[in-house]
Structures are given as C-alpha cells and as structure tokens.
Protein backbone atom coordinates (compact mmCIF):
# COMPACT_ATOMS: atom_id res chain seq x y z
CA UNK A 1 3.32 11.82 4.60
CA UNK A 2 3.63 13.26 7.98
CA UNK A 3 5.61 12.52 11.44
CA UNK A 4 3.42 11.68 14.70
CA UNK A 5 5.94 11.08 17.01
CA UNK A 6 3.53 11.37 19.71
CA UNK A 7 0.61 9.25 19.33
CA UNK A 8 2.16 5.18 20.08
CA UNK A 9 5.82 4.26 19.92
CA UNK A 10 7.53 2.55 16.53
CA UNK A 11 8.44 -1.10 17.71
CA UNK A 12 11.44 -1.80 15.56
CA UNK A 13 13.29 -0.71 12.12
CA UNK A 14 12.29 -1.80 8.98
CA UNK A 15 13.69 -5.37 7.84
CA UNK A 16 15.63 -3.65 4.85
CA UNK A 17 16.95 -0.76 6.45
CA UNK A 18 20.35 -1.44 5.01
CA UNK A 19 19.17 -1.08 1.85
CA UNK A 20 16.74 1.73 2.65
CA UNK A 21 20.27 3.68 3.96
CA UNK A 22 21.87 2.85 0.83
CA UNK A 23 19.22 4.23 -1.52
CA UNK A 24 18.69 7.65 0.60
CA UNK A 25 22.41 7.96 0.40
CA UNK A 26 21.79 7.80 -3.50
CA UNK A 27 18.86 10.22 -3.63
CA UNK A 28 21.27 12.86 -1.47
CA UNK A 29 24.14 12.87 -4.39
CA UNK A 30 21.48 14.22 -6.30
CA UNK A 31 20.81 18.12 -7.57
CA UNK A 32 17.31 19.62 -6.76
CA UNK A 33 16.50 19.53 -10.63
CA UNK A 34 17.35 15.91 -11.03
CA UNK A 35 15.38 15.19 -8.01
CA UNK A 36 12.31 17.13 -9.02
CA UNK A 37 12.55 14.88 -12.25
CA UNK A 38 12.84 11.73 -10.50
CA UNK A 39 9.39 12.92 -8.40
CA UNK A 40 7.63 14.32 -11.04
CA UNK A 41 5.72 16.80 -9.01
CA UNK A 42 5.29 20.76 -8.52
CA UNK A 43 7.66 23.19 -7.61
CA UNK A 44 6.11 22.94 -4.07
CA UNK A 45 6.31 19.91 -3.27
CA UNK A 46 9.52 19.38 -4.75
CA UNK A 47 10.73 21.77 -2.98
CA UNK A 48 9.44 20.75 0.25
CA UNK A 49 10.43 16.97 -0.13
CA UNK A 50 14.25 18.37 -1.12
CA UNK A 51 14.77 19.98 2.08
CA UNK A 52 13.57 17.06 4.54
CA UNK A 53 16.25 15.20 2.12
CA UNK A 54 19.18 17.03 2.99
CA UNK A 55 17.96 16.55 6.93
CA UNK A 56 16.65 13.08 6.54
CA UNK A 57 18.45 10.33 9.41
CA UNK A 58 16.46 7.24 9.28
CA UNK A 59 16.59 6.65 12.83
CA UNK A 60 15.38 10.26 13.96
CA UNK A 61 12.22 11.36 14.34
CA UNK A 62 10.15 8.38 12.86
CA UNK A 63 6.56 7.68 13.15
CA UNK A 64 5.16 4.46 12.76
CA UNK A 65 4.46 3.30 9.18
CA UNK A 66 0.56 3.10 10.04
CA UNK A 67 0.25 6.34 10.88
CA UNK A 68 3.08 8.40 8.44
CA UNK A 69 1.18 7.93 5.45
CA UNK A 70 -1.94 9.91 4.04
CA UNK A 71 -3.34 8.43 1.03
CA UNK A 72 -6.86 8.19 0.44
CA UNK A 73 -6.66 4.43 1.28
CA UNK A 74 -5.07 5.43 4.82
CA UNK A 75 -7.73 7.89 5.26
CA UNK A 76 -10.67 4.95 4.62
CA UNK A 77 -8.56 2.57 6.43
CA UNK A 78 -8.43 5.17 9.42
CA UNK A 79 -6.00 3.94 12.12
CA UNK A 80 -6.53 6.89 14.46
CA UNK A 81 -9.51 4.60 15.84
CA UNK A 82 -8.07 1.13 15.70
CA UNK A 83 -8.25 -0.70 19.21
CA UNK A 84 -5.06 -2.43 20.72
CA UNK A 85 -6.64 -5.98 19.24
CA UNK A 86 -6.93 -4.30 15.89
CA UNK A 87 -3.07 -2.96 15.89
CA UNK A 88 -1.98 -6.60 17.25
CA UNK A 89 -3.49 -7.89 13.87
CA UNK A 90 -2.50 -5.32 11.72
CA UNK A 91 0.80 -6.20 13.09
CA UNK A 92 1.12 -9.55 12.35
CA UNK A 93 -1.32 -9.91 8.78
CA UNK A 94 -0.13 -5.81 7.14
CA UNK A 95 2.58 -5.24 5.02
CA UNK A 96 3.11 -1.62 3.26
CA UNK A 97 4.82 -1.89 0.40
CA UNK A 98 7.54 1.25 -0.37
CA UNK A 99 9.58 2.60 -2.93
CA UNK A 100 12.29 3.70 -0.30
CA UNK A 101 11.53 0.63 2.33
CA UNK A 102 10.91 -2.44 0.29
CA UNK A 103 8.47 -3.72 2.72
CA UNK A 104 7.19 -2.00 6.13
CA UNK A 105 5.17 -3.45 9.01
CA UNK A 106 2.78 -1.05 10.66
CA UNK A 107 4.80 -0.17 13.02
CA UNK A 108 8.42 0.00 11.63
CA UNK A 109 10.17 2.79 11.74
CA UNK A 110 10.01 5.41 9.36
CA UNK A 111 10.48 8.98 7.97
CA UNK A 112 8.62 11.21 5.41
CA UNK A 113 9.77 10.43 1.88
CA UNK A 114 8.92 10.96 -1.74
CA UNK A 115 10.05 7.92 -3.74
CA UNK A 116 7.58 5.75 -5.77
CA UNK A 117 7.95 2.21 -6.49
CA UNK A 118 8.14 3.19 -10.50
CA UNK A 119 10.78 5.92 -10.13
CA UNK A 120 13.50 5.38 -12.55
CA UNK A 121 16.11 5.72 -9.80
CA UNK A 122 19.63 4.52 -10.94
CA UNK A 123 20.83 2.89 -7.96
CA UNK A 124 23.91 0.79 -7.64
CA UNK A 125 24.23 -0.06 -11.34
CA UNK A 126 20.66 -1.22 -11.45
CA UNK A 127 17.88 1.16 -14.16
CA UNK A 128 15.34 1.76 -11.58
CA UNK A 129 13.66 0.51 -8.43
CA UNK A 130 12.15 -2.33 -9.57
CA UNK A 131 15.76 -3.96 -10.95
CA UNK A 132 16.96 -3.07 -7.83
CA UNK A 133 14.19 -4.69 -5.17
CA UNK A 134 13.76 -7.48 -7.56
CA UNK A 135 12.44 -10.88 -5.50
CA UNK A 136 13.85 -9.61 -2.19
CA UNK A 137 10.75 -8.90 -0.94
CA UNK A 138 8.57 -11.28 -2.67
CA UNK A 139 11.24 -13.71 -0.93
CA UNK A 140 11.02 -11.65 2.42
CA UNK A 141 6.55 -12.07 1.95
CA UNK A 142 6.54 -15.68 1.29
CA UNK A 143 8.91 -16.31 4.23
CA UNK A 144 6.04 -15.04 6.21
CA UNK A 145 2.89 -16.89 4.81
CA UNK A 146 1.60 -18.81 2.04
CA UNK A 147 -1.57 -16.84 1.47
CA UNK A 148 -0.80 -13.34 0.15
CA UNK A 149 -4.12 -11.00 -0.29
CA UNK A 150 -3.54 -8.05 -2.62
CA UNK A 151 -4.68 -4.91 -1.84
CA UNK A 152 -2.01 -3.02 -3.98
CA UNK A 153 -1.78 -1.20 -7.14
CA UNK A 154 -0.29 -2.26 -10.08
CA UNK A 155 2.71 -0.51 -9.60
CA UNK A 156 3.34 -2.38 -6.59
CA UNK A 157 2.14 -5.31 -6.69
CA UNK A 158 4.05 -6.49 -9.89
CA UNK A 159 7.28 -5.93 -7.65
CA UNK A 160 5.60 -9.39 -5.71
CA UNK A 161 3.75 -11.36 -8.24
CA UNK A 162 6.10 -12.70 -10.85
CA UNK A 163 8.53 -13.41 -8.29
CA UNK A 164 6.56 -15.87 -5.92
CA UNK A 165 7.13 -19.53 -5.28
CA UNK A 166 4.56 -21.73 -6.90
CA UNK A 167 3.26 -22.79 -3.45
CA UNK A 168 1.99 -19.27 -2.32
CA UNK A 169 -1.37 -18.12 -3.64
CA UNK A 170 -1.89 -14.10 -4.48
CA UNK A 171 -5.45 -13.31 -4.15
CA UNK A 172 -6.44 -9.79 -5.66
CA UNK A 173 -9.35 -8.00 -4.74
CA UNK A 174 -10.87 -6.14 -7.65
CA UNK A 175 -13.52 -3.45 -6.72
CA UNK A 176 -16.07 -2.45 -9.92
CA UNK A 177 -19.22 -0.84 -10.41
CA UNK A 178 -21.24 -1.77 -13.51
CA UNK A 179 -21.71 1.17 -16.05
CA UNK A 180 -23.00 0.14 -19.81
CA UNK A 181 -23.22 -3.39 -18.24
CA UNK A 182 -19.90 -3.69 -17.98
CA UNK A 183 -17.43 -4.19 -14.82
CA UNK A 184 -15.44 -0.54 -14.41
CA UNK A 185 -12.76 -0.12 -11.80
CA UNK A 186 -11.94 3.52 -10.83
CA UNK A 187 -8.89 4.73 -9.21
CA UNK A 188 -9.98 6.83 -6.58
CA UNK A 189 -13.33 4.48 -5.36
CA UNK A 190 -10.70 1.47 -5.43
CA UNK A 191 -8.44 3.20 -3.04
CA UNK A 192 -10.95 4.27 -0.28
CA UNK A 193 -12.12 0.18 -0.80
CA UNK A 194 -8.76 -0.85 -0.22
CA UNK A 195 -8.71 1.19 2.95
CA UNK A 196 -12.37 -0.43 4.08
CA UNK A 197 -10.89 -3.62 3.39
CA UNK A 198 -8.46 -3.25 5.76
CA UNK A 199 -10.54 -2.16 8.21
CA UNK A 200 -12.94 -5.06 8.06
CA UNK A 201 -10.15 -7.34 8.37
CA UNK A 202 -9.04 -5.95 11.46
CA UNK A 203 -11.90 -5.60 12.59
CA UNK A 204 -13.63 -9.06 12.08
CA UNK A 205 -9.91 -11.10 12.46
CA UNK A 206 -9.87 -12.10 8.88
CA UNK A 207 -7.70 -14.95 8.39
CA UNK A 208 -8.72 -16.97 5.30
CA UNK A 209 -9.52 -15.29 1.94
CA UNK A 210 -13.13 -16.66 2.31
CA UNK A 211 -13.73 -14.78 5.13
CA UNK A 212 -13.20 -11.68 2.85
CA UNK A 213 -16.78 -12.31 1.14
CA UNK A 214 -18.61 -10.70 3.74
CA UNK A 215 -17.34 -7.35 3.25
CA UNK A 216 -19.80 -4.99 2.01
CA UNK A 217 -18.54 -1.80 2.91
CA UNK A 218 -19.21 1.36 0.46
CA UNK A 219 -22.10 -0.83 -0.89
CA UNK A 220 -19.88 -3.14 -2.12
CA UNK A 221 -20.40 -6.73 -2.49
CA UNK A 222 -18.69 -9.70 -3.42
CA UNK A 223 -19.74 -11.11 -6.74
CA UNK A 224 -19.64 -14.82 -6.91
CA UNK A 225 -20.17 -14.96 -10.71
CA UNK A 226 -17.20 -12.74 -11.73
CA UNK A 227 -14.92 -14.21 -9.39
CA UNK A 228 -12.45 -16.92 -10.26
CA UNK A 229 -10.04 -18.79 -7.80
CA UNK A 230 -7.40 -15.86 -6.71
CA UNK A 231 -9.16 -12.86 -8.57
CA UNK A 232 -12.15 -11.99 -6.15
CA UNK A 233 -14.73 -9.05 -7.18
CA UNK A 234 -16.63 -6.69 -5.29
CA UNK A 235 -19.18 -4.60 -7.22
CA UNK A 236 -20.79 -1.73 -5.44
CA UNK A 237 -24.96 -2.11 -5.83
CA UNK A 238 -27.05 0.72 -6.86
CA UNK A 239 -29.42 2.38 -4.62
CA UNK A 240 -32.62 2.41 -5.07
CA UNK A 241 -33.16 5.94 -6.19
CA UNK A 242 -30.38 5.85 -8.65
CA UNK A 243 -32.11 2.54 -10.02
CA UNK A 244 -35.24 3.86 -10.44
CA UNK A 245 -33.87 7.20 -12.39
CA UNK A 246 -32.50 4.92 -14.25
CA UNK A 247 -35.60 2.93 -15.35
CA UNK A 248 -37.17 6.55 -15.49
C-alpha cells in the first residue's frame, strides 16, 4: 500500500470505521512475533508494517482507497488516468473489499495496513475475520443494489456470497485460457483482468451485467457456451503465431 495525500482529496470515512478502530486497537495489543505470524510475511515487511502499527490514527494521513493500494489488479485497473466521469462512477458502482475495513468506497478514507481477509485474527471473542465481519457487509452491499458483479477472489468474496438475500444476483466473472482443451484460470492473468474489467466499466458506463460481454481486453473474450446465468467466462484467444506453432 502507499499514502498519496496529494493527488485528490478522500470524501468521507469508511462506513465501518467503528469497527475498523476496534480491530486496529486489537492488532496494537499484539507483540511483533505474534504479528509477524498473523501476516505471514518476511522479516522486512513485517517489520515495516509493525512500525506504521504503533503510529497508525485512522483519521491521519489517509489517501483515498483508489489510490492506497498496489496490487497487480490496481496496477491494470490504473486510476492515475481515470477522468472526473470515470471517478463519479467508480464512486457510485466500486466497492473494495478489506480485511481491516469491511467494505471501502474509492474514495473513503484510509491508511496503509497489512491485514487479509483470511487472517486468523481473534477479535472480540470471535476465531478470525471472517466470524467477525460475518453478513455485515453482505447486508451493507445489498442495501446498495440488487445486482452484485464479482470481481473478487475467493477469499473475499465468500465473506458476501453465502450471506445474500435471495433477491440479489452475484455474477462472477471467470477469466480462462484453454490449455489441453481445457478451461485454466491463473492467478496472476486473472488479477490484471480484474483490473481491465474495471477499467472498461468505467470507461464505457457499464450498468447491466450484459453490457460486460463486450469486454475484450488482454485478448479476452466472453464465451457464450461456457457461460451460465451468474457465472460469465472470458477466455483469452490465441494469436495467430502461437496457433500456427501450434499446428506446426
């Protein structure tokens, strides 16, 4: 993560800040080695993360979500070049799912932070994070709409999807390529998809989940015939050299 205090103002705090308070409160009672567990990273990082613990205020120094975080999908999804009609949809359609946050809109406020949804953080008598969270936030989402389109991993998305009302539809977006004839999702292509995703939407003002069928960036297109109702695939097409070494 980093801060960019600089580049456009936050707009508001995060909807559960409360609990957001309470669980950095938690992570602060905590010795560097117990952290460092709880992260499951280097020495490094841990180290790095433990410090901007013991100085973390939730109020100072924040950055707006859009722009704090630096995954591969952020990278893809670039905001840096987003236009004002771009950030007024992102606004409105984005939610950024956290560990530490619950949910975030792009431009609540936040702070750097190493807590993943799947950390087995005891917090207030509850095992881990997602005992804790349980249906808030798939109670704060369908509040908001009726269509949710997921763009998440698993480890994030199964804090929303067992917990929905029967009346709002989840739509996943699966990204594949075909190897041995059959459909292969990898981690790191899905990720920078994700990020084009997003970027398409905002771009083009996506507001129904048939709209999403056009998008064909990365080479990726959207596969009629191994889609079903709220599972919709993109597989990304060969290029012509590669199919021809392939005959070859």
């Amino acid at each position: 993560m980093k801060m960019d205090t600089d580049s456009l103002p936050v707009l508001q705090m995060p909807s559960f800040i409360t609990e957001a308070s309470d669980i950095l409160t938690t992570l602060k009672t905590m010795d560097y080695y117990a952290l460092k567990k709880l992260w499951n990273c280097s020495d490094s990082i841990a180290q790095l993360n433990y410090l901007r613990l013991q100085e973390s205020n939730l109020t100072k120094w924040v950055t707006p979500a859009l722009f704090a975080y630096e995954g591969l999908q952020y990278n893809y999804m670039a905001p840096d070049v987003f236009d004002e009609s771009a950030f007024h949809y992102l606004e409105n359609h984005l939610r950024i799912l956290s560990g530490l946050y619950g949910v975030l809109r792009p431009f609540d406020a936040v702070i750097p932070y190493r807590l993943e949804m799947q950390a087995k953080l005891v917090h207030k008598g509850f095992e881990n994070l997602y005992a804790f969270w349980d249906k808030k936030l798939a109670d704060h989402l369908s509040k908001e709409t009726d269509v949710i389109l997921n763009l998440a991993s698993k480890e994030y998305s199964k804090i929303i999807k067992p917990h929905l009302p029967k009346h709002v539809s989840f739509v996943t977006c699966d990204f594949c390529e075909i190897i041995n004839e059959e459909l292969i999702s990898k981690g790191t292509l899905c990720k920078m998809a994700r990020g084009e995703m997003v970027r398409f939407m905002a771009d083009h003002k996506i507001l129904t989940p048939e709209g999403l069928k056009e998008f064909n960036g990365l080479g990726f297109q959207y596969s009629e015939k191994s889609s079903i109702k709220d599972n919709y695939v993109f597989i990304k097409q060969q290029s012509k050299a590669k199919r021809n070494e392939m005959k070859c």
